[in-house]
PDB file of N, CA and C in Angstrom:
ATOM      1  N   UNK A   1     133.419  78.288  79.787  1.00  0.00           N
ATOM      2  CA  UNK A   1     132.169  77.849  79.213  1.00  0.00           C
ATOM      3  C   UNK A   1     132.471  76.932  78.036  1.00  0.00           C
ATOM      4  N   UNK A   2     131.487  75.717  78.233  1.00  0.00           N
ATOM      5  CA  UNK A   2     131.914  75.028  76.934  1.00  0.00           C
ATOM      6  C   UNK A   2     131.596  75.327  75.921  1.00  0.00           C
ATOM      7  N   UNK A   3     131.829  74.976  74.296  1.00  0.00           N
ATOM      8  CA  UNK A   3     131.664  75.425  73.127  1.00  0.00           C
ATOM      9  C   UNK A   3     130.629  74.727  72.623  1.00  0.00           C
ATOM     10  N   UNK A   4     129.919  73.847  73.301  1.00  0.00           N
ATOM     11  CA  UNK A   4     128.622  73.116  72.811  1.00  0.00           C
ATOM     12  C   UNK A   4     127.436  74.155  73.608  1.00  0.00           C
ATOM     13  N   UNK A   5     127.649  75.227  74.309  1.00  0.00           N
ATOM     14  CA  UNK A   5     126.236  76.113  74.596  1.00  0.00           C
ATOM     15  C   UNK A   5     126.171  77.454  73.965  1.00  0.00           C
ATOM     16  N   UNK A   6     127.535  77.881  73.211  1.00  0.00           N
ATOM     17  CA  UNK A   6     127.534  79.153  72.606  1.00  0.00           C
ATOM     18  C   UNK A   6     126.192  79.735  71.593  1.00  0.00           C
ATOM     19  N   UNK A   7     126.246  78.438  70.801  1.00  0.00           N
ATOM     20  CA  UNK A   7     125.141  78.589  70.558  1.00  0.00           C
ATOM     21  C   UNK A   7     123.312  78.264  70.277  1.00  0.00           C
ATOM     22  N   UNK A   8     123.596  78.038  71.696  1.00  0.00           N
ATOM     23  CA  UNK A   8     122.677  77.613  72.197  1.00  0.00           C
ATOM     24  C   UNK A   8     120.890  78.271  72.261  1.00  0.00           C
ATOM     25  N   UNK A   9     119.875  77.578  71.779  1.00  0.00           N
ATOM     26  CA  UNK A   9     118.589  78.605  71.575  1.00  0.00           C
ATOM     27  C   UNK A   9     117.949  78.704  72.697  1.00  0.00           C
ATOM     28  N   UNK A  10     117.672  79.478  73.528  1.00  0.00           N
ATOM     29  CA  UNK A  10     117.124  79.558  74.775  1.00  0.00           C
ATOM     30  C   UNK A  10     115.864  78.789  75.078  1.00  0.00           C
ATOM     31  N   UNK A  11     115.423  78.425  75.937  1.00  0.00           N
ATOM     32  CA  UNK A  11     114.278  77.581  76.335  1.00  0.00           C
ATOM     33  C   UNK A  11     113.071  77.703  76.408  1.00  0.00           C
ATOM     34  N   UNK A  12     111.990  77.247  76.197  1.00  0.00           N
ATOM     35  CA  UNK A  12     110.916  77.522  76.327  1.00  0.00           C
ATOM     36  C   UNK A  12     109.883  77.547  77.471  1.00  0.00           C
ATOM     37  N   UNK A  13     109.233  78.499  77.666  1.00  0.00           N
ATOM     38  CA  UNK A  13     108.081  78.549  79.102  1.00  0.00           C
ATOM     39  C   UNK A  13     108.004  76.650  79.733  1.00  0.00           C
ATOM     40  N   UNK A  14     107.878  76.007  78.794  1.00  0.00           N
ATOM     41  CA  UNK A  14     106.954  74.547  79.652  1.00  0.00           C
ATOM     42  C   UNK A  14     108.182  74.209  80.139  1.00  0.00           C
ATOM     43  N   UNK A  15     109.434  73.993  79.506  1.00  0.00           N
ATOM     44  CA  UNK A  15     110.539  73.173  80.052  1.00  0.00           C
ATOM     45  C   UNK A  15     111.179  74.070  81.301  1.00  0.00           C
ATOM     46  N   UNK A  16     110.939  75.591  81.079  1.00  0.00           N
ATOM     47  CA  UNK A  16     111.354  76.563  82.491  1.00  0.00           C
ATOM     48  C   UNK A  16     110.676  75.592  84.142  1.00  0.00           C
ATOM     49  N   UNK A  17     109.450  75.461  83.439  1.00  0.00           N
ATOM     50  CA  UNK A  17     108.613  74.900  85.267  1.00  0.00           C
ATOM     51  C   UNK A  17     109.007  73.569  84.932  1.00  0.00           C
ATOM     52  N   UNK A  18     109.522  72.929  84.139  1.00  0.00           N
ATOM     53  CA  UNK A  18     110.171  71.827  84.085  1.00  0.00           C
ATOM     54  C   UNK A  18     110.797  71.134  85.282  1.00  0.00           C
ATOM     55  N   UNK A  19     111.599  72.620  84.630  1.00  0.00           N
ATOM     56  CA  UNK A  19     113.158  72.177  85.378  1.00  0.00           C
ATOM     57  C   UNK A  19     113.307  73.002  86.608  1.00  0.00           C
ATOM     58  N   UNK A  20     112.390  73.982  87.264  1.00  0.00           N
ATOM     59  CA  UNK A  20     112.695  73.982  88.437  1.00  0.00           C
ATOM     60  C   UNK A  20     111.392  73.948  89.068  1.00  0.00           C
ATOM     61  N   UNK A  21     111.549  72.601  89.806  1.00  0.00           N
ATOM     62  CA  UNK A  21     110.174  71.681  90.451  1.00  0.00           C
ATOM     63  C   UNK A  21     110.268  72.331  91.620  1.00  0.00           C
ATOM     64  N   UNK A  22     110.796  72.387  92.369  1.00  0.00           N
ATOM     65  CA  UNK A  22     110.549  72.947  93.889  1.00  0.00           C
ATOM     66  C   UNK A  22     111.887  73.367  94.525  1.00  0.00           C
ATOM     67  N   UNK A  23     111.282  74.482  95.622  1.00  0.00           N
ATOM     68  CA  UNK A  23     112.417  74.709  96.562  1.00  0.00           C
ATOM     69  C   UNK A  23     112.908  74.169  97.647  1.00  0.00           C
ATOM     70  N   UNK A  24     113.789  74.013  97.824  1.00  0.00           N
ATOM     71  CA  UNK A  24     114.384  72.873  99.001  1.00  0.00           C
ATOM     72  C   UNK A  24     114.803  73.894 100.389  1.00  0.00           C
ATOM     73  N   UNK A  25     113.612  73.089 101.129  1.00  0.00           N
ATOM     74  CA  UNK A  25     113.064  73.882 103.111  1.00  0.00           C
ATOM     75  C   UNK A  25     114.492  73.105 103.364  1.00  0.00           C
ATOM     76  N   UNK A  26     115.510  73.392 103.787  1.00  0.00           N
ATOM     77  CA  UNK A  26     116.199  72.691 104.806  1.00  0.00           C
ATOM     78  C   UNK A  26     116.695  73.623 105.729  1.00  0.00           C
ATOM     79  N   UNK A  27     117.410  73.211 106.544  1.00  0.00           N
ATOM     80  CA  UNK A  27     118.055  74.271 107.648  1.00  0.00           C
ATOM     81  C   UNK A  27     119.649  74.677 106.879  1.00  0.00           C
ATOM     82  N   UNK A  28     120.024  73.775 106.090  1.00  0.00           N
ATOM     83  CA  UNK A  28     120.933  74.685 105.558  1.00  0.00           C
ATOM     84  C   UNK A  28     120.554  75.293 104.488  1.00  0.00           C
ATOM     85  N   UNK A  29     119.934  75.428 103.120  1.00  0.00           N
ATOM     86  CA  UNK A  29     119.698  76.082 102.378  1.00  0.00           C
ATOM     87  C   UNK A  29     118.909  77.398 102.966  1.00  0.00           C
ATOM     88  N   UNK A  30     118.312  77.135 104.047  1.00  0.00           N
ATOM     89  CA  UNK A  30     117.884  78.472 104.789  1.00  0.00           C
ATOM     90  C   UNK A  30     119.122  79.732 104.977  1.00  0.00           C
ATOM     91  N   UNK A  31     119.885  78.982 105.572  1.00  0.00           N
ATOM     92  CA  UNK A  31     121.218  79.530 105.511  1.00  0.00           C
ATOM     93  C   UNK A  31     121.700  80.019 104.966  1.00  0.00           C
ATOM     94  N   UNK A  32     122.009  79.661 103.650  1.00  0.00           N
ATOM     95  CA  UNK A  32     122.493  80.045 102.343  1.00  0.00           C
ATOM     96  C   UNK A  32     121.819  81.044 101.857  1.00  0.00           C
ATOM     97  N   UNK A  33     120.800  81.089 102.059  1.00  0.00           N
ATOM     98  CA  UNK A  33     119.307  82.385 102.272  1.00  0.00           C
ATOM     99  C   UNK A  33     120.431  83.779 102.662  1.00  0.00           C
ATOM    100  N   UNK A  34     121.022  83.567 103.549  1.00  0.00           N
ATOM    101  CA  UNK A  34     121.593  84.665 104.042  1.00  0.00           C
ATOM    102  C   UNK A  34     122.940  84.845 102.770  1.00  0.00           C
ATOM    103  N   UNK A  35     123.170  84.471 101.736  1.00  0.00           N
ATOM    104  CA  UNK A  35     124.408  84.871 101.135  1.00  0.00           C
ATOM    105  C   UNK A  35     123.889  84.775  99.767  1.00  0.00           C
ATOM    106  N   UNK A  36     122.518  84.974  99.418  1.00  0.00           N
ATOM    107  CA  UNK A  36     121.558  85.424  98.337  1.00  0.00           C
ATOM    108  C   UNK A  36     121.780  84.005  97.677  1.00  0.00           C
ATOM    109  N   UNK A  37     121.872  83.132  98.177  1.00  0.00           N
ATOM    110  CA  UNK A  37     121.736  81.929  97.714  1.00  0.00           C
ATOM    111  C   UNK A  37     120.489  81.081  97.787  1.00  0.00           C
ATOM    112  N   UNK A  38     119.610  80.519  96.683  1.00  0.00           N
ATOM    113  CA  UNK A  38     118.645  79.837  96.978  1.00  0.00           C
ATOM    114  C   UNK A  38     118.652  78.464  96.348  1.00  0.00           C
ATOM    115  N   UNK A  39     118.075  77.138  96.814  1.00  0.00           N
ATOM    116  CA  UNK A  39     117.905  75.981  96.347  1.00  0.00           C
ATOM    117  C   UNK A  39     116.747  75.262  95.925  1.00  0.00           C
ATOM    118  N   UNK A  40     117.182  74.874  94.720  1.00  0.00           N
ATOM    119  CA  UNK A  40     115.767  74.340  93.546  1.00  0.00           C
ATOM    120  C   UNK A  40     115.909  72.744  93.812  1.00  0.00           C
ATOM    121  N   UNK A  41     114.744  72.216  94.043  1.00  0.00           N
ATOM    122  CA  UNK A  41     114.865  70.584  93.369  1.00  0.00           C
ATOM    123  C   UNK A  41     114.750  70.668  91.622  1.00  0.00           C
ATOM    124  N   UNK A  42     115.872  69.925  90.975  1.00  0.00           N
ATOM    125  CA  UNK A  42     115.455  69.820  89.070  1.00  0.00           C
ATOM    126  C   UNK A  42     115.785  68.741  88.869  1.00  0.00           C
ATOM    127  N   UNK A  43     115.176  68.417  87.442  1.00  0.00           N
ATOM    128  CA  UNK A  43     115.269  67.211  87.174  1.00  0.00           C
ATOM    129  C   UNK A  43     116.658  66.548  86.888  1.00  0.00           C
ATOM    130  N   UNK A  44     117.200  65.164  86.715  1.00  0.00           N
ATOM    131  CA  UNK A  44     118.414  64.822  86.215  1.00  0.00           C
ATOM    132  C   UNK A  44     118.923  65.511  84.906  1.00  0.00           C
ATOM    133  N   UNK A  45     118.238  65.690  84.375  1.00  0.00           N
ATOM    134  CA  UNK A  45     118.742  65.991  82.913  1.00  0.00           C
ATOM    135  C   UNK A  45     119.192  67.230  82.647  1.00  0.00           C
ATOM    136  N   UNK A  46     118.585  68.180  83.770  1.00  0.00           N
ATOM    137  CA  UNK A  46     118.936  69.637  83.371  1.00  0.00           C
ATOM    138  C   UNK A  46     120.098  69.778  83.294  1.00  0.00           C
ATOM    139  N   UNK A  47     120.481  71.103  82.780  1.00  0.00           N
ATOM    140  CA  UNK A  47     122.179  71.527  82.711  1.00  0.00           C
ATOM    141  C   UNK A  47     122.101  72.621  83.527  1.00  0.00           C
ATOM    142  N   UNK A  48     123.464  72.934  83.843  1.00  0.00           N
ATOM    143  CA  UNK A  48     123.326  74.539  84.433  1.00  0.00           C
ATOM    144  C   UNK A  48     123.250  75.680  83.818  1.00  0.00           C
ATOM    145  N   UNK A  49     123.466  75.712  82.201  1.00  0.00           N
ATOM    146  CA  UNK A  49     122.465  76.862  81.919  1.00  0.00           C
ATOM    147  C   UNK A  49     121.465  76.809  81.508  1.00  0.00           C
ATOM    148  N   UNK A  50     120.834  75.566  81.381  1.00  0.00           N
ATOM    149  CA  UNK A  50     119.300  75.713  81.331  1.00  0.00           C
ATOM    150  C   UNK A  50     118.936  76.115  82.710  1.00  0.00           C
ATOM    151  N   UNK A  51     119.511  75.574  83.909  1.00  0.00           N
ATOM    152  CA  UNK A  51     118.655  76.481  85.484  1.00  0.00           C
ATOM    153  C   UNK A  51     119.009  77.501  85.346  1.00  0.00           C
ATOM    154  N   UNK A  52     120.086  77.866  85.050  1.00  0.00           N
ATOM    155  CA  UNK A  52     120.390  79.488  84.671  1.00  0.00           C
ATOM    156  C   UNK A  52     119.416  80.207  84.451  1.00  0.00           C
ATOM    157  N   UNK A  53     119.131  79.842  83.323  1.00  0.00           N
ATOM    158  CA  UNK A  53     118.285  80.632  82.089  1.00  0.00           C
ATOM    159  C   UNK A  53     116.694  80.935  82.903  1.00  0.00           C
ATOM    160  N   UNK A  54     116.590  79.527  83.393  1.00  0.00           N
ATOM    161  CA  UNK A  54     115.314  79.185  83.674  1.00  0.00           C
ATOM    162  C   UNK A  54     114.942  80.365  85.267  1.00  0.00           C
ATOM    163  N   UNK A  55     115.946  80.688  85.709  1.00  0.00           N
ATOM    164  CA  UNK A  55     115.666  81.309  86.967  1.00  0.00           C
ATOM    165  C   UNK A  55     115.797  82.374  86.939  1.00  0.00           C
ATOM    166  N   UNK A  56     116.560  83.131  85.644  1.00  0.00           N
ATOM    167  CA  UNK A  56     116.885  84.610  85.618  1.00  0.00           C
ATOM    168  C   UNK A  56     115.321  84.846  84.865  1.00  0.00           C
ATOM    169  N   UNK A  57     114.969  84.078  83.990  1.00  0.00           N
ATOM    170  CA  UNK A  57     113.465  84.797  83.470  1.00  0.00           C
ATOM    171  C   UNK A  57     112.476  84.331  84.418  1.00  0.00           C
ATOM    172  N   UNK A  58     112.240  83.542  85.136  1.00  0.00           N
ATOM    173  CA  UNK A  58     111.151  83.016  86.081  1.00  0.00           C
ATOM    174  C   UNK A  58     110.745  84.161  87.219  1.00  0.00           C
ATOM    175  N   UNK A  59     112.096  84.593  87.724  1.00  0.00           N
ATOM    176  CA  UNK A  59     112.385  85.214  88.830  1.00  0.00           C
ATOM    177  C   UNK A  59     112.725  86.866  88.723  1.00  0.00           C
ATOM    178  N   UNK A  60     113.190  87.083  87.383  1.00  0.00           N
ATOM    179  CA  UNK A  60     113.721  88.502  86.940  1.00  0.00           C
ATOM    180  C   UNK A  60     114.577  88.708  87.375  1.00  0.00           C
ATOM    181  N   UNK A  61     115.852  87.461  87.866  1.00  0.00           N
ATOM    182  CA  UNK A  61     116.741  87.800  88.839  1.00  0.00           C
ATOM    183  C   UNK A  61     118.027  87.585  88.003  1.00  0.00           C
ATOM    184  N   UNK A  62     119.296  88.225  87.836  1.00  0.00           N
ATOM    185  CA  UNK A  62     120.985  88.063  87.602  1.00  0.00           C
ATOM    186  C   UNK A  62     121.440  86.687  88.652  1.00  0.00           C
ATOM    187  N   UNK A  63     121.618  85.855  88.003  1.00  0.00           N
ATOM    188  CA  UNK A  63     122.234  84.742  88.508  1.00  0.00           C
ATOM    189  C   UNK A  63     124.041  84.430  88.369  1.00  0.00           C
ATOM    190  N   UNK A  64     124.358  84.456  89.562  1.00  0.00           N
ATOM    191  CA  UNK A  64     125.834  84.425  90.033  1.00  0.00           C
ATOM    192  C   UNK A  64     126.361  83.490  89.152  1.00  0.00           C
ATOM    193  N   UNK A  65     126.013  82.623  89.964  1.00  0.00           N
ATOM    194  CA  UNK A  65     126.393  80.870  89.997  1.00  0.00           C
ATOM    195  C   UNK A  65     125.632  79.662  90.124  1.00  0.00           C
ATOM    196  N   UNK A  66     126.037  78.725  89.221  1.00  0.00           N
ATOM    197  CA  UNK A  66     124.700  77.395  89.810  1.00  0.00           C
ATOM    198  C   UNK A  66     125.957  76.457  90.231  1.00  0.00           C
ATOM    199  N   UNK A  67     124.909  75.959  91.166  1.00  0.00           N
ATOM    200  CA  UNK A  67     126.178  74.557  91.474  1.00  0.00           C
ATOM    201  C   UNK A  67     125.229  73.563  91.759  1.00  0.00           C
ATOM    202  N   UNK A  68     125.251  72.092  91.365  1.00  0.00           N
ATOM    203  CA  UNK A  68     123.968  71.505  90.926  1.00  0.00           C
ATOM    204  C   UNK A  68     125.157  69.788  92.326  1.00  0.00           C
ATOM    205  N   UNK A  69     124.256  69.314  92.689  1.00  0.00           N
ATOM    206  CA  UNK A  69     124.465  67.957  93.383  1.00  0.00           C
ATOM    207  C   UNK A  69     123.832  67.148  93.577  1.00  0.00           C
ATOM    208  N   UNK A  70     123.834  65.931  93.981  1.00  0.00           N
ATOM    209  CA  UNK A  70     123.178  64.979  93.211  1.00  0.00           C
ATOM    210  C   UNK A  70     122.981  64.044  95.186  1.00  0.00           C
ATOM    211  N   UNK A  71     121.413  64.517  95.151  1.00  0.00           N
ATOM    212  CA  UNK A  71     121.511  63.594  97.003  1.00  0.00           C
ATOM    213  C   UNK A  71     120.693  61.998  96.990  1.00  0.00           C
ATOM    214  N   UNK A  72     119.953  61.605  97.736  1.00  0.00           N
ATOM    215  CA  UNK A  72     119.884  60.482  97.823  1.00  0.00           C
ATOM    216  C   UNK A  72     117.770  60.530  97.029  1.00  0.00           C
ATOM    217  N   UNK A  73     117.228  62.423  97.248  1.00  0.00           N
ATOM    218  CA  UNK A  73     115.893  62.525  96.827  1.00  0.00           C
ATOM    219  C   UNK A  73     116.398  63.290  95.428  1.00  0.00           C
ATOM    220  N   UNK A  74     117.282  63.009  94.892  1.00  0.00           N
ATOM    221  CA  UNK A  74     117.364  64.188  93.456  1.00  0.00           C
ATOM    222  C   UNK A  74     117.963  64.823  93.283  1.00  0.00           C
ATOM    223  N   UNK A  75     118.313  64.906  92.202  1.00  0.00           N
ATOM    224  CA  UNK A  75     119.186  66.438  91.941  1.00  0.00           C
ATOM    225  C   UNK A  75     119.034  67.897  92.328  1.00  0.00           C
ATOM    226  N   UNK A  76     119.593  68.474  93.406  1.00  0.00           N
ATOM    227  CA  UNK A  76     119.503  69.859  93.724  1.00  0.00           C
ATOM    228  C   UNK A  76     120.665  71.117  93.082  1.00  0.00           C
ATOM    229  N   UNK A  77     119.925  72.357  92.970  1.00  0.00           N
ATOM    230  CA  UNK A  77     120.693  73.014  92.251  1.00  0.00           C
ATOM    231  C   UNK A  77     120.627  74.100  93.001  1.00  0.00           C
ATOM    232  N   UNK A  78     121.828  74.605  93.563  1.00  0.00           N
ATOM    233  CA  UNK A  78     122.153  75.709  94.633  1.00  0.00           C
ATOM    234  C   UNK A  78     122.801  77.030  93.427  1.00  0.00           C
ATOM    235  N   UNK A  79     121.817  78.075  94.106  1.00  0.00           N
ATOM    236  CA  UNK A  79     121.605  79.071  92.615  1.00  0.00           C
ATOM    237  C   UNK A  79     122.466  80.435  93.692  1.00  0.00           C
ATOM    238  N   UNK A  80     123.139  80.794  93.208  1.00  0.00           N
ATOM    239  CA  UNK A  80     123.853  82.163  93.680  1.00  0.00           C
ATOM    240  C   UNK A  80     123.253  83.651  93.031  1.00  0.00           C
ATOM    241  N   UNK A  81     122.922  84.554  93.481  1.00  0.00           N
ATOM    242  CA  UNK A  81     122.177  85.694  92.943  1.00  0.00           C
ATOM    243  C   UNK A  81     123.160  86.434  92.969  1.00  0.00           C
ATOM    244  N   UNK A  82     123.443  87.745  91.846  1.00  0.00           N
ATOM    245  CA  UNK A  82     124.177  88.629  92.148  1.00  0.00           C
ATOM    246  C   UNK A  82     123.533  89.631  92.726  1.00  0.00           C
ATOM    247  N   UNK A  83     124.168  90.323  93.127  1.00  0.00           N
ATOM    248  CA  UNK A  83     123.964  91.727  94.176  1.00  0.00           C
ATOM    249  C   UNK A  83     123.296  92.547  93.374  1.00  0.00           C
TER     250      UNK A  83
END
């Protein structure tokens, strides 16, 4: 983890629905469905612990892993849930 989020102030409600605009229907993120994995469309700017942040309080859920990529409609951010 880098040393520019340690201390970092957590985010606020408006920028949470901000930053995660929608879920991405595809046939593979369906997939990924099966390995408690789900996929957000967010904006360019987000970081991964702001989706972090933003999905463990949105959702009430422990978040694994984010892994964020960049396609030809936007930045998508493939979110790992823990067990």
């Amino acid at each position: 983890m880098s040393w520019k989020y340690l201390n970092k102030k957590s985010i606020n409600l408006g920028r949470m629905y901000e930053i995660i605009r929608s879920p991405v229907i595809t046939e593979k993120s369906t997939l990924g469905s099966e390995n408690n994995q789900v996929t957000f469309k967010v904006p360019l700017d987000a970081t991964k612990p702001e989706i972090r942040e933003a999905v463990e309080k949105m959702f009430d859920v422990k978040v694994a892993k984010v892994n964020t990529r960049f396609t030809l409609t936007g930045k998508h951010a493939s979110v790992r849930l823990a067990e």
